[in-house]
PDB file of N, CA and C in Angstrom:
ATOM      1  N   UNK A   1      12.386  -5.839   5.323  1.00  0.00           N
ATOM      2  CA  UNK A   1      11.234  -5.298   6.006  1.00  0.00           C
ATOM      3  C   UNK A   1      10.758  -6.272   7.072  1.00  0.00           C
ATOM      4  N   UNK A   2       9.869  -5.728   8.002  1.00  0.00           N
ATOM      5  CA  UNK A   2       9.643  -6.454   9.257  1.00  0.00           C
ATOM      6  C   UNK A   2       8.129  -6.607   8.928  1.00  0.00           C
ATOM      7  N   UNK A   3       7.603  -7.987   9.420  1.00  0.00           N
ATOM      8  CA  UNK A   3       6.568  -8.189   9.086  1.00  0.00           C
ATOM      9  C   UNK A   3       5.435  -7.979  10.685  1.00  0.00           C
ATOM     10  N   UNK A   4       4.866  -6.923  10.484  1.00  0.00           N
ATOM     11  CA  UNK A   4       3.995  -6.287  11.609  1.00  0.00           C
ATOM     12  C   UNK A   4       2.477  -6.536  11.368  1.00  0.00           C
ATOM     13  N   UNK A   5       1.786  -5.676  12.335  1.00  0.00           N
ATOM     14  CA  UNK A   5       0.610  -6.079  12.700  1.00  0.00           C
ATOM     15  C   UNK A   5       0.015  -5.166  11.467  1.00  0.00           C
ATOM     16  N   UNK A   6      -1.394  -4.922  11.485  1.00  0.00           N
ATOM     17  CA  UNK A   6      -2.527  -4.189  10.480  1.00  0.00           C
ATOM     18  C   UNK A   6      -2.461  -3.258  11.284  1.00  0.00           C
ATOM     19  N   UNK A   7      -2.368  -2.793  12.440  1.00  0.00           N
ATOM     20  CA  UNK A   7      -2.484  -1.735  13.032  1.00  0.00           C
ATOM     21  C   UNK A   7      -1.526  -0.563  13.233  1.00  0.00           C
ATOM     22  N   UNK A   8      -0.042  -1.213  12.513  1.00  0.00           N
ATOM     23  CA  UNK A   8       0.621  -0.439  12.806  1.00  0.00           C
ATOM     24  C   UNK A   8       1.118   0.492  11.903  1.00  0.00           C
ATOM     25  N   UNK A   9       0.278   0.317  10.722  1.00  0.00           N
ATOM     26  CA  UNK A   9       0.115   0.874   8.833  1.00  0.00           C
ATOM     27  C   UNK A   9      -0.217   2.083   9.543  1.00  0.00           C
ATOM     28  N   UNK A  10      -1.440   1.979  10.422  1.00  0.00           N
ATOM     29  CA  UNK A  10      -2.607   3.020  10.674  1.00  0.00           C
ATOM     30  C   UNK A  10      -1.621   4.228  11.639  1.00  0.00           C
ATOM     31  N   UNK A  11      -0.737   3.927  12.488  1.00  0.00           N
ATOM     32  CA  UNK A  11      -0.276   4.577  12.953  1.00  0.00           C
ATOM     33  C   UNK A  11       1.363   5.286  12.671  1.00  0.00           C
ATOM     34  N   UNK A  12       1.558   4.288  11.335  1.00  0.00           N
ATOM     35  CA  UNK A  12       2.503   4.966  10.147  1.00  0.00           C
ATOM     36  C   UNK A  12       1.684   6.260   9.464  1.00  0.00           C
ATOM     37  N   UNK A  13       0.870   5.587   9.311  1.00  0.00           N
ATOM     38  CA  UNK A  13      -0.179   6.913   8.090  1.00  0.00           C
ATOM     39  C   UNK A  13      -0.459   8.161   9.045  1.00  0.00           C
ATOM     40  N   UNK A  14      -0.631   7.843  10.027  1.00  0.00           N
ATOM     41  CA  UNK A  14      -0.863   8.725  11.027  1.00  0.00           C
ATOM     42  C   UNK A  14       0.145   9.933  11.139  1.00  0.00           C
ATOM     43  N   UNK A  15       1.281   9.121  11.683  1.00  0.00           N
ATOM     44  CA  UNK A  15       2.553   9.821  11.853  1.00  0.00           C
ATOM     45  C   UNK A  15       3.257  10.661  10.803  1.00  0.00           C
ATOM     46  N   UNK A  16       2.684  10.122   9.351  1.00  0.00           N
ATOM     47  CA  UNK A  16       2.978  10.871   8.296  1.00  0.00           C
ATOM     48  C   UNK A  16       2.458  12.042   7.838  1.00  0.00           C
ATOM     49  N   UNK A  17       1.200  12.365   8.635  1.00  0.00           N
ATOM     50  CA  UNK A  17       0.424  13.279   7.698  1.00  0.00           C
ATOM     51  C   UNK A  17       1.127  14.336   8.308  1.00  0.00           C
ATOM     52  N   UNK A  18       1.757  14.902   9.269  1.00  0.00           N
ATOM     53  CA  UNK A  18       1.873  15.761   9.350  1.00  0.00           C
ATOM     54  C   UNK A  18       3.398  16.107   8.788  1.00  0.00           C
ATOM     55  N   UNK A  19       4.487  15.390   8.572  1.00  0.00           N
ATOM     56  CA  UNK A  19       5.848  15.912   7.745  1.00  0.00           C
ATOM     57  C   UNK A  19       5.823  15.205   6.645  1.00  0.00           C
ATOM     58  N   UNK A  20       5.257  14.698   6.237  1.00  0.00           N
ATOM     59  CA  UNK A  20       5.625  13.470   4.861  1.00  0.00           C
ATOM     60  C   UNK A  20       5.008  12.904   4.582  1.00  0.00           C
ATOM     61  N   UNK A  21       5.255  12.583   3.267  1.00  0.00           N
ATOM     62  CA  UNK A  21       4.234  11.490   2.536  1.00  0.00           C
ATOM     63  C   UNK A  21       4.181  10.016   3.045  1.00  0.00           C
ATOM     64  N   UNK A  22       3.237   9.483   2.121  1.00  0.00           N
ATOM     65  CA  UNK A  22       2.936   7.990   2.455  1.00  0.00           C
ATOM     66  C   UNK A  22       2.754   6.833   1.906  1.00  0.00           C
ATOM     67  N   UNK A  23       3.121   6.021   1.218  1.00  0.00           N
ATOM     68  CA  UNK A  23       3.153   5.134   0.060  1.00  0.00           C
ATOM     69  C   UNK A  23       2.672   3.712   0.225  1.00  0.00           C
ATOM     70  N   UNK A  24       1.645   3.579  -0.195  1.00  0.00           N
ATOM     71  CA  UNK A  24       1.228   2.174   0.154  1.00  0.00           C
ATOM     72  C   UNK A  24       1.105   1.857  -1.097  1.00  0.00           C
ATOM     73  N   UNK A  25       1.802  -0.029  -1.086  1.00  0.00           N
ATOM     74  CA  UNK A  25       1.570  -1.235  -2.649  1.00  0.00           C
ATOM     75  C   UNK A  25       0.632  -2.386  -2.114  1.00  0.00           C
ATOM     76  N   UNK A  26       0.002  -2.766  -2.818  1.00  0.00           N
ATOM     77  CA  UNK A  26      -1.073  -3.896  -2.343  1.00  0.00           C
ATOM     78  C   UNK A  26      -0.414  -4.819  -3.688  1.00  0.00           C
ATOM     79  N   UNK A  27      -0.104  -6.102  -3.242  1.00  0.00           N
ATOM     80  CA  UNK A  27       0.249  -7.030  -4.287  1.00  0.00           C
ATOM     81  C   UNK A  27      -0.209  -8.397  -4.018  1.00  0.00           C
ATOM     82  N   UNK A  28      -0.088  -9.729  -4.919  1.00  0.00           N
ATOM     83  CA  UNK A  28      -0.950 -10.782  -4.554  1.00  0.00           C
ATOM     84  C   UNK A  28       0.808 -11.735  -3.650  1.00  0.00           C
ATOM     85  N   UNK A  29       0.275 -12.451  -2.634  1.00  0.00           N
ATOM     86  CA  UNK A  29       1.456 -12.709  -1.667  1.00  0.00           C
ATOM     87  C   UNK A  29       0.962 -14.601  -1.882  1.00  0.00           C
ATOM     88  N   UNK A  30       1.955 -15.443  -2.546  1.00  0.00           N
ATOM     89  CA  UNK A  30       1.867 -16.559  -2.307  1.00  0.00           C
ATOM     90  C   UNK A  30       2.277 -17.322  -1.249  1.00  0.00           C
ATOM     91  N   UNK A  31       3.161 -16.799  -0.441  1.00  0.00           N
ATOM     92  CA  UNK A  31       3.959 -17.480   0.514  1.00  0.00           C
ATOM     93  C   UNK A  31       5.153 -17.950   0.319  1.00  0.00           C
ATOM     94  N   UNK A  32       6.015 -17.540  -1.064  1.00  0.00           N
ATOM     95  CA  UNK A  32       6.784 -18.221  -1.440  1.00  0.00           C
ATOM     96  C   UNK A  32       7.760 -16.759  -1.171  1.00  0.00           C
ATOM     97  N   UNK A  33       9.127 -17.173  -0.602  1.00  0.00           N
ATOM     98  CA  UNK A  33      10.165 -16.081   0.100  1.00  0.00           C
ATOM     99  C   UNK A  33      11.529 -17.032  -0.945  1.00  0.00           C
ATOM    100  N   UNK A  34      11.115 -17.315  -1.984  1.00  0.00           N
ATOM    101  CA  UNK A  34      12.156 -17.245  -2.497  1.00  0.00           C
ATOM    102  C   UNK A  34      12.747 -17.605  -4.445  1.00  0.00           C
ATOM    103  N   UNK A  35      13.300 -17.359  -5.023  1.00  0.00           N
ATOM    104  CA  UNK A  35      13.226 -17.098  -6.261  1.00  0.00           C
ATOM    105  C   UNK A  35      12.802 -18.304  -7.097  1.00  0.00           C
ATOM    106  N   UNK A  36      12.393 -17.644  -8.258  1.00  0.00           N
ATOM    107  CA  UNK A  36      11.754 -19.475  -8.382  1.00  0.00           C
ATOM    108  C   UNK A  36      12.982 -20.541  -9.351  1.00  0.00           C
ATOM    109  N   UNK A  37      12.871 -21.270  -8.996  1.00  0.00           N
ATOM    110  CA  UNK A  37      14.254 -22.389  -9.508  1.00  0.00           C
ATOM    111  C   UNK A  37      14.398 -22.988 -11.371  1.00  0.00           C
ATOM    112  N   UNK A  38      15.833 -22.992 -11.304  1.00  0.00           N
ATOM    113  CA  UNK A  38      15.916 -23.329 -12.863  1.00  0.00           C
ATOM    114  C   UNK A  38      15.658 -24.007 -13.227  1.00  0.00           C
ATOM    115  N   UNK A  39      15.106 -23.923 -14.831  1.00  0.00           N
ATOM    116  CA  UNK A  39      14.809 -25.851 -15.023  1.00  0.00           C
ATOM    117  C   UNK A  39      15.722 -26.553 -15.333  1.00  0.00           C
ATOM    118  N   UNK A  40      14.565 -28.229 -14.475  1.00  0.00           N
ATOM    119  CA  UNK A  40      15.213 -28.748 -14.280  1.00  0.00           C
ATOM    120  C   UNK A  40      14.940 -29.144 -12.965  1.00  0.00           C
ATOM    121  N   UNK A  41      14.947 -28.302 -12.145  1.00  0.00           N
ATOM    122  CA  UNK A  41      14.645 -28.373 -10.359  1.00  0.00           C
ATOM    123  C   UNK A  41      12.889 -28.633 -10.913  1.00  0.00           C
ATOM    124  N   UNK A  42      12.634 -28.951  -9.722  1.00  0.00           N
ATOM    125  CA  UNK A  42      11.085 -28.841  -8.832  1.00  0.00           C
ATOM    126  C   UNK A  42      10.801 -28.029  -9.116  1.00  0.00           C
ATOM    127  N   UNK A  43       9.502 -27.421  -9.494  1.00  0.00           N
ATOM    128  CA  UNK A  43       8.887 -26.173  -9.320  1.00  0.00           C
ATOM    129  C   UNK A  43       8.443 -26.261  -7.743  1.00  0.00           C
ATOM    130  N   UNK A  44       7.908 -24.775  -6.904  1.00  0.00           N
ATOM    131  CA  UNK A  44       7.698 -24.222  -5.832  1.00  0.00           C
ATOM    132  C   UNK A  44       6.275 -24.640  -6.004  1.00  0.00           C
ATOM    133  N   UNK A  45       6.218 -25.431  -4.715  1.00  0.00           N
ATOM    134  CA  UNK A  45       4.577 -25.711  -4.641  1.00  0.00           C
ATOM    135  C   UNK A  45       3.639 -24.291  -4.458  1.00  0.00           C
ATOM    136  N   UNK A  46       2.089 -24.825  -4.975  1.00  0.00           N
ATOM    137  CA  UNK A  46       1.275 -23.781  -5.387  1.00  0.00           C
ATOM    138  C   UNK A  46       0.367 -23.576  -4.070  1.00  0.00           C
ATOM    139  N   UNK A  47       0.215 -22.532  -3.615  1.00  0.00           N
ATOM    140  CA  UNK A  47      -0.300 -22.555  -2.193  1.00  0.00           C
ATOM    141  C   UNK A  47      -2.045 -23.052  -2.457  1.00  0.00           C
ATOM    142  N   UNK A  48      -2.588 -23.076  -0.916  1.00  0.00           N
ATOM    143  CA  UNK A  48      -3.980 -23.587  -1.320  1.00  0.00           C
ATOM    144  C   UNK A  48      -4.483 -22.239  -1.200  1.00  0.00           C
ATOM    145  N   UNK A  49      -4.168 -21.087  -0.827  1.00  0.00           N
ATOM    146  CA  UNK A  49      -5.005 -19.863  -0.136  1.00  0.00           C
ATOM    147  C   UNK A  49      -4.061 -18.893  -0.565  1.00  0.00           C
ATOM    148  N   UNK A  50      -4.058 -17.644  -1.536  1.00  0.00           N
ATOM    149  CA  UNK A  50      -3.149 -16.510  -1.466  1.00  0.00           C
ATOM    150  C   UNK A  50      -3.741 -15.523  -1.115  1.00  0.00           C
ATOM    151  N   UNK A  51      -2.446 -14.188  -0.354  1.00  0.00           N
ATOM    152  CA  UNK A  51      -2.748 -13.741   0.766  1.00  0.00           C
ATOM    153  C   UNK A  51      -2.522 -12.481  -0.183  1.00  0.00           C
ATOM    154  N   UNK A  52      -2.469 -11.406   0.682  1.00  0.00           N
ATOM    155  CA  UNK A  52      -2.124  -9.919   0.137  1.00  0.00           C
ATOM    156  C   UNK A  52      -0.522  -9.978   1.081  1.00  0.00           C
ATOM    157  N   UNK A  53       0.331  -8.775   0.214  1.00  0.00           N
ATOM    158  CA  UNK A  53       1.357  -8.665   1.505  1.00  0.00           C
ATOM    159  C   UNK A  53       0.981  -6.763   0.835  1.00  0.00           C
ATOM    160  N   UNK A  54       1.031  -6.329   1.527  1.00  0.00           N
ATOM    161  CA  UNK A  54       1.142  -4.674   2.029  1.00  0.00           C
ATOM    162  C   UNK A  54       2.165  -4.165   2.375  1.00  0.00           C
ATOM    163  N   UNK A  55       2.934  -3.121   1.930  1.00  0.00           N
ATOM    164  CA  UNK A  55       4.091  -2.474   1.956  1.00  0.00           C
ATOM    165  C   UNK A  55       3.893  -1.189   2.187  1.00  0.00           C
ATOM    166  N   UNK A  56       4.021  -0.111   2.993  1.00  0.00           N
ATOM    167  CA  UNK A  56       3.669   0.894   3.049  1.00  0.00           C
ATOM    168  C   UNK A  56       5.320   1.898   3.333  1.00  0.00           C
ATOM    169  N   UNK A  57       5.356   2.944   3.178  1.00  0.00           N
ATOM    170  CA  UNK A  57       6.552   3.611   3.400  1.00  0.00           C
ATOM    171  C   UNK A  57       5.886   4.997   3.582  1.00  0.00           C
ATOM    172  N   UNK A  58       7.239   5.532   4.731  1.00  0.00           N
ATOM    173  CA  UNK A  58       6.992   7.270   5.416  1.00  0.00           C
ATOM    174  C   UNK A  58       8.384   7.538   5.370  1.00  0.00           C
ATOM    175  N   UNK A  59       8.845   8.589   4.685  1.00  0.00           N
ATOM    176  CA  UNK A  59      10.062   8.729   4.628  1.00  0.00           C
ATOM    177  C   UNK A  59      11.088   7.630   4.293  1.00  0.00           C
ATOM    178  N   UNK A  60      11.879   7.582   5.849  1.00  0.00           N
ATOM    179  CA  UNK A  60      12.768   6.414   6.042  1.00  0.00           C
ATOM    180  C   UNK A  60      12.545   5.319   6.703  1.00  0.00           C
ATOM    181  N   UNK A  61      11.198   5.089   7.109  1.00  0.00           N
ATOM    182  CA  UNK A  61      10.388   4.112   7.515  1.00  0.00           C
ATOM    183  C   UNK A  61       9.372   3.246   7.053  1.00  0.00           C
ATOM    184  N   UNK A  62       9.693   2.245   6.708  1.00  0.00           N
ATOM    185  CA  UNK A  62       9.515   1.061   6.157  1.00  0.00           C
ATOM    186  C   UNK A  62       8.439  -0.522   7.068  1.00  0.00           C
ATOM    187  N   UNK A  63       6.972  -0.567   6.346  1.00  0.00           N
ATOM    188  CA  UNK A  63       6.565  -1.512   7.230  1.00  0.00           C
ATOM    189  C   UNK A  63       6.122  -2.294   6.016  1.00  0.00           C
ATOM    190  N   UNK A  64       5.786  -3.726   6.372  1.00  0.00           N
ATOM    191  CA  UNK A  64       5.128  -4.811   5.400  1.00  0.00           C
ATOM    192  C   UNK A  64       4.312  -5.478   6.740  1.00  0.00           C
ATOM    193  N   UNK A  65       3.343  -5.980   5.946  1.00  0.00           N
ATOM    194  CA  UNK A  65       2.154  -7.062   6.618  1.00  0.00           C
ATOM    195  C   UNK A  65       2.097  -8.122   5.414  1.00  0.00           C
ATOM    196  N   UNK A  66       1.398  -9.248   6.018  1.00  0.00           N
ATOM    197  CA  UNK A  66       0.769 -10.044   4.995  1.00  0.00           C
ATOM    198  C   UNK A  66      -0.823  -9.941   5.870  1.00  0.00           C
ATOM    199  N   UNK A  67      -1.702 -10.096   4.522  1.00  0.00           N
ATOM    200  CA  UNK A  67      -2.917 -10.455   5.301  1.00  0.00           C
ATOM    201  C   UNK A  67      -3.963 -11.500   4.739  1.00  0.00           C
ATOM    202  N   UNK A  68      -4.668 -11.828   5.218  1.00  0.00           N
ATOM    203  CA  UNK A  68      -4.793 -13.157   4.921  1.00  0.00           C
ATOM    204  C   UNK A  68      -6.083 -13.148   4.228  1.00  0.00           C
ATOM    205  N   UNK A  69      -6.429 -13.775   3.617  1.00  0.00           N
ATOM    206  CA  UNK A  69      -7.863 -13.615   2.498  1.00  0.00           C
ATOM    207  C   UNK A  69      -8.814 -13.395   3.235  1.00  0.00           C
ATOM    208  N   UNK A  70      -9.442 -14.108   4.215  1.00  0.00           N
ATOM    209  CA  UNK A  70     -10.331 -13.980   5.052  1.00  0.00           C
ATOM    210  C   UNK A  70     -10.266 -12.052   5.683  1.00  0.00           C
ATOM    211  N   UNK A  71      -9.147 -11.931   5.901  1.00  0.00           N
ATOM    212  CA  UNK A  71      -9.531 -10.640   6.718  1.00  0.00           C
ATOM    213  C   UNK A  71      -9.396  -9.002   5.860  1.00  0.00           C
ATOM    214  N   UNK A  72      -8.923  -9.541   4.260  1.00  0.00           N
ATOM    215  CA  UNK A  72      -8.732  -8.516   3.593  1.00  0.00           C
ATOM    216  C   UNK A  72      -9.846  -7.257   3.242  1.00  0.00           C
ATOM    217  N   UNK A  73     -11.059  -7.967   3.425  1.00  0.00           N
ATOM    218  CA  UNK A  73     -12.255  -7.261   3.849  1.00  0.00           C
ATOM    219  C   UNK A  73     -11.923  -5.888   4.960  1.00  0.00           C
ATOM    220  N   UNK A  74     -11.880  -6.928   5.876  1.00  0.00           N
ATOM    221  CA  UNK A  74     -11.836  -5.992   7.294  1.00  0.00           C
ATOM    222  C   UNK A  74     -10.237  -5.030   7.264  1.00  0.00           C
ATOM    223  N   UNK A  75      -9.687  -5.443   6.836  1.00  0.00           N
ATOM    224  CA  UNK A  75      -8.048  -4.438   6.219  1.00  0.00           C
ATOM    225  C   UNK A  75      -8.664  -3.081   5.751  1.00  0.00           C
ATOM    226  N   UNK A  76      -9.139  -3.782   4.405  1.00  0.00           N
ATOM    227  CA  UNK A  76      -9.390  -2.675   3.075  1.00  0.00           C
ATOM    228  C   UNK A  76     -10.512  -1.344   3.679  1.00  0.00           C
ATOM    229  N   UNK A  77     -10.998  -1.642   4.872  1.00  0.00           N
ATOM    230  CA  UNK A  77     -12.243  -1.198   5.309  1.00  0.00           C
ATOM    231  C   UNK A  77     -11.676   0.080   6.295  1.00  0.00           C
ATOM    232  N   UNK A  78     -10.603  -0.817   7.151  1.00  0.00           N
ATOM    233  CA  UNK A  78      -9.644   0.217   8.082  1.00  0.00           C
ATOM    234  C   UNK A  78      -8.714   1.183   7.769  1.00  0.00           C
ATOM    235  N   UNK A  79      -8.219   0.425   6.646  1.00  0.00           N
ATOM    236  CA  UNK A  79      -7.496   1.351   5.608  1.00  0.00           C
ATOM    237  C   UNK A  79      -7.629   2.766   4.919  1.00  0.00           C
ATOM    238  N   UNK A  80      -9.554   2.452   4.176  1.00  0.00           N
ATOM    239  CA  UNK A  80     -10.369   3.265   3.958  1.00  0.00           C
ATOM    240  C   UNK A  80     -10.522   4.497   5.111  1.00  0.00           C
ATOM    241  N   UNK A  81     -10.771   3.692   5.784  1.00  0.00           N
ATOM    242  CA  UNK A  81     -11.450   5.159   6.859  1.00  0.00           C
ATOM    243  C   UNK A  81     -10.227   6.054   7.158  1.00  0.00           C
ATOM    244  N   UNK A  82      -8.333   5.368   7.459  1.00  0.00           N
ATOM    245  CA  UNK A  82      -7.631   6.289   7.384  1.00  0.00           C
ATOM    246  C   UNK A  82      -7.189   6.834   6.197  1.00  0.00           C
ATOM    247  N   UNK A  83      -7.391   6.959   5.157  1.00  0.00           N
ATOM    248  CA  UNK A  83      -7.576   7.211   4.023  1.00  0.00           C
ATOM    249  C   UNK A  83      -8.401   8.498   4.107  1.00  0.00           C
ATOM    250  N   UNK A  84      -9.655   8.412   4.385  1.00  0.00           N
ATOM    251  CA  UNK A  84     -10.947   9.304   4.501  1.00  0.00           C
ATOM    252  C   UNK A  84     -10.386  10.606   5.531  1.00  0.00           C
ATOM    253  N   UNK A  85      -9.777   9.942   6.688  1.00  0.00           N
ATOM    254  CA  UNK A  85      -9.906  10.948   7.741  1.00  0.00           C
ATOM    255  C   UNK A  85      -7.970  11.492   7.678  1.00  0.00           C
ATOM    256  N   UNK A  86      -7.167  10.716   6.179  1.00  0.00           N
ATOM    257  CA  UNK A  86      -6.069  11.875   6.176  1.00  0.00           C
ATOM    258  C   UNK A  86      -6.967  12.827   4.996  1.00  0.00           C
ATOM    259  N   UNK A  87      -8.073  12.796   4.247  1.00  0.00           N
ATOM    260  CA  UNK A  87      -7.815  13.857   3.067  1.00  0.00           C
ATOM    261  C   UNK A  87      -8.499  14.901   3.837  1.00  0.00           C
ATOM    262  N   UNK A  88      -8.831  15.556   5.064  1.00  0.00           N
ATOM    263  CA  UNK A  88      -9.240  17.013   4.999  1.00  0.00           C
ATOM    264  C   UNK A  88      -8.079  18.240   4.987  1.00  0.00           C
ATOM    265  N   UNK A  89      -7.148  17.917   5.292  1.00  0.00           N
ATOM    266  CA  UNK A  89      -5.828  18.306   4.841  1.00  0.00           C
ATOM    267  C   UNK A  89      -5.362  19.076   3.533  1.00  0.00           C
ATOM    268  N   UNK A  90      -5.728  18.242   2.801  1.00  0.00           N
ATOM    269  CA  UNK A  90      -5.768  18.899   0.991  1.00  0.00           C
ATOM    270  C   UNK A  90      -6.204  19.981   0.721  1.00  0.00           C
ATOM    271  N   UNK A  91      -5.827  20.628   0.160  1.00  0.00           N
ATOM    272  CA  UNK A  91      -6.179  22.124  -0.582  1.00  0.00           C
ATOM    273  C   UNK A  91      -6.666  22.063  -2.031  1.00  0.00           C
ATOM    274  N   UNK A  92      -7.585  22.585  -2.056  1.00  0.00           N
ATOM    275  CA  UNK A  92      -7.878  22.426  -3.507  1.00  0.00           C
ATOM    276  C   UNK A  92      -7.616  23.785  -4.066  1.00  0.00           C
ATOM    277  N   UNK A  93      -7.314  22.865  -5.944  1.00  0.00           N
ATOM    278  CA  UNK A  93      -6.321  23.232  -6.884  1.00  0.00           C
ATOM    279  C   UNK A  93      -7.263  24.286  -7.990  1.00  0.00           C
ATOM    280  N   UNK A  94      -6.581  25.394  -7.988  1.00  0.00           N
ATOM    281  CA  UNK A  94      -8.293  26.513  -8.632  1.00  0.00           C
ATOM    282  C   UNK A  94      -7.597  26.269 -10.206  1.00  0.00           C
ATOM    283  N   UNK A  95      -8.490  25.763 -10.903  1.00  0.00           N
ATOM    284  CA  UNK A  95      -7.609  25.289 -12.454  1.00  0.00           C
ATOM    285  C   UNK A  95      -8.297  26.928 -13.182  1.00  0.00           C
ATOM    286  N   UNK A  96      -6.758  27.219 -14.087  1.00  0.00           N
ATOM    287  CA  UNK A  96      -7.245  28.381 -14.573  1.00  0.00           C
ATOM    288  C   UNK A  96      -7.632  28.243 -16.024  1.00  0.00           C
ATOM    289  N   UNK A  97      -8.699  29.279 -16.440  1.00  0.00           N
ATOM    290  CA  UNK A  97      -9.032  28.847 -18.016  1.00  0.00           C
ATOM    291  C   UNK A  97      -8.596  30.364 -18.156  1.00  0.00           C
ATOM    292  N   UNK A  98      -7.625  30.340 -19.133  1.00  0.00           N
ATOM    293  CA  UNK A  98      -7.011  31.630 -20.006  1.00  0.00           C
ATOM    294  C   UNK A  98      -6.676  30.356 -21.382  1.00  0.00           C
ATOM    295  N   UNK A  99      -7.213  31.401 -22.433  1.00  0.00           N
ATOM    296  CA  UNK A  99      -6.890  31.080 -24.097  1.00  0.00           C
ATOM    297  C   UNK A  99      -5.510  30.719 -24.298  1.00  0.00           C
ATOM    298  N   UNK A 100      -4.938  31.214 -23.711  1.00  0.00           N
ATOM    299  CA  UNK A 100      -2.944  31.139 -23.973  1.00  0.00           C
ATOM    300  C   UNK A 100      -2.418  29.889 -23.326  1.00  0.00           C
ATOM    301  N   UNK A 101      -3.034  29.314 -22.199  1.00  0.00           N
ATOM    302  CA  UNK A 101      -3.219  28.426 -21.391  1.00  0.00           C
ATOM    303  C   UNK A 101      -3.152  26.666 -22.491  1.00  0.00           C
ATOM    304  N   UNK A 102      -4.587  27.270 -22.500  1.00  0.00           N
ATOM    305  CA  UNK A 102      -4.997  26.339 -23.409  1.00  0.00           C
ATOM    306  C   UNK A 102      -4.484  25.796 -24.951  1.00  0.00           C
ATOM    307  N   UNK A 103      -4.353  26.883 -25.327  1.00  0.00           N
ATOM    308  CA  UNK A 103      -3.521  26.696 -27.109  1.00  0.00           C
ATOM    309  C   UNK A 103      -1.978  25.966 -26.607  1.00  0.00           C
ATOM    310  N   UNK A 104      -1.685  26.147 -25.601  1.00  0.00           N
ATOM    311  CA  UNK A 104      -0.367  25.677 -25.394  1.00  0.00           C
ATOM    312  C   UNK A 104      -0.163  24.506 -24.740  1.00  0.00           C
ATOM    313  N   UNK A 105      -1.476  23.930 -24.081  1.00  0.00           N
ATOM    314  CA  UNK A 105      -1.388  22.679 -23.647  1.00  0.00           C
ATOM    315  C   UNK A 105      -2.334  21.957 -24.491  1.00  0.00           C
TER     316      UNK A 105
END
């Protein structure tokens, strides 16, 4: 994966709403790009600051960011609002109540 800007999630999500879905992972990002060593070796120094890295997917298109503690605020915030302004889209789901329904689930 290619490591891109915060802005360009927004215009993945974008591009998705109208043929395809959209998959975003939020995980904790140390800085460390590589496996951790057997013992015996060094352990991988411990960072002073951990970051988020963000993974998002549309189809066959694939983006990652890292973002940095300080700005995860202002991320989570931009994120939100495209979040907000993909759900008018949705259809809502008319749940049915029948007895036969019910005994069977």
């Amino acid at each position: 994966m290619v490591l891109l800007t915060n802005e360009e999630l927004t215009l993945l999500a974008q591009s998705a709403r109208k043929d395809s879905s959209f998959t975003v992972t939020i995980k904790r990002y140390d800085g460390n790009d590589r496996p951790k060593p057997r013992e015996g070796k060094p352990p991988l120094p411990t960072p002073d600051e951990y970051s988020c890295l963000i993974r998002a997917r549309s189809g066959s298109k694939k983006l990652s960011t890292v973002v940095k503690r300080d700005e995860v605020a202002k991320f989570m915030e931009s994120y939100s609002k495209v979040l907000k302004s993909s759900m008018d889209g949705l259809k809502k789901v008319k749940k049915v109540k029948n007895k036969a329904k019910a005994a069977q689930g």
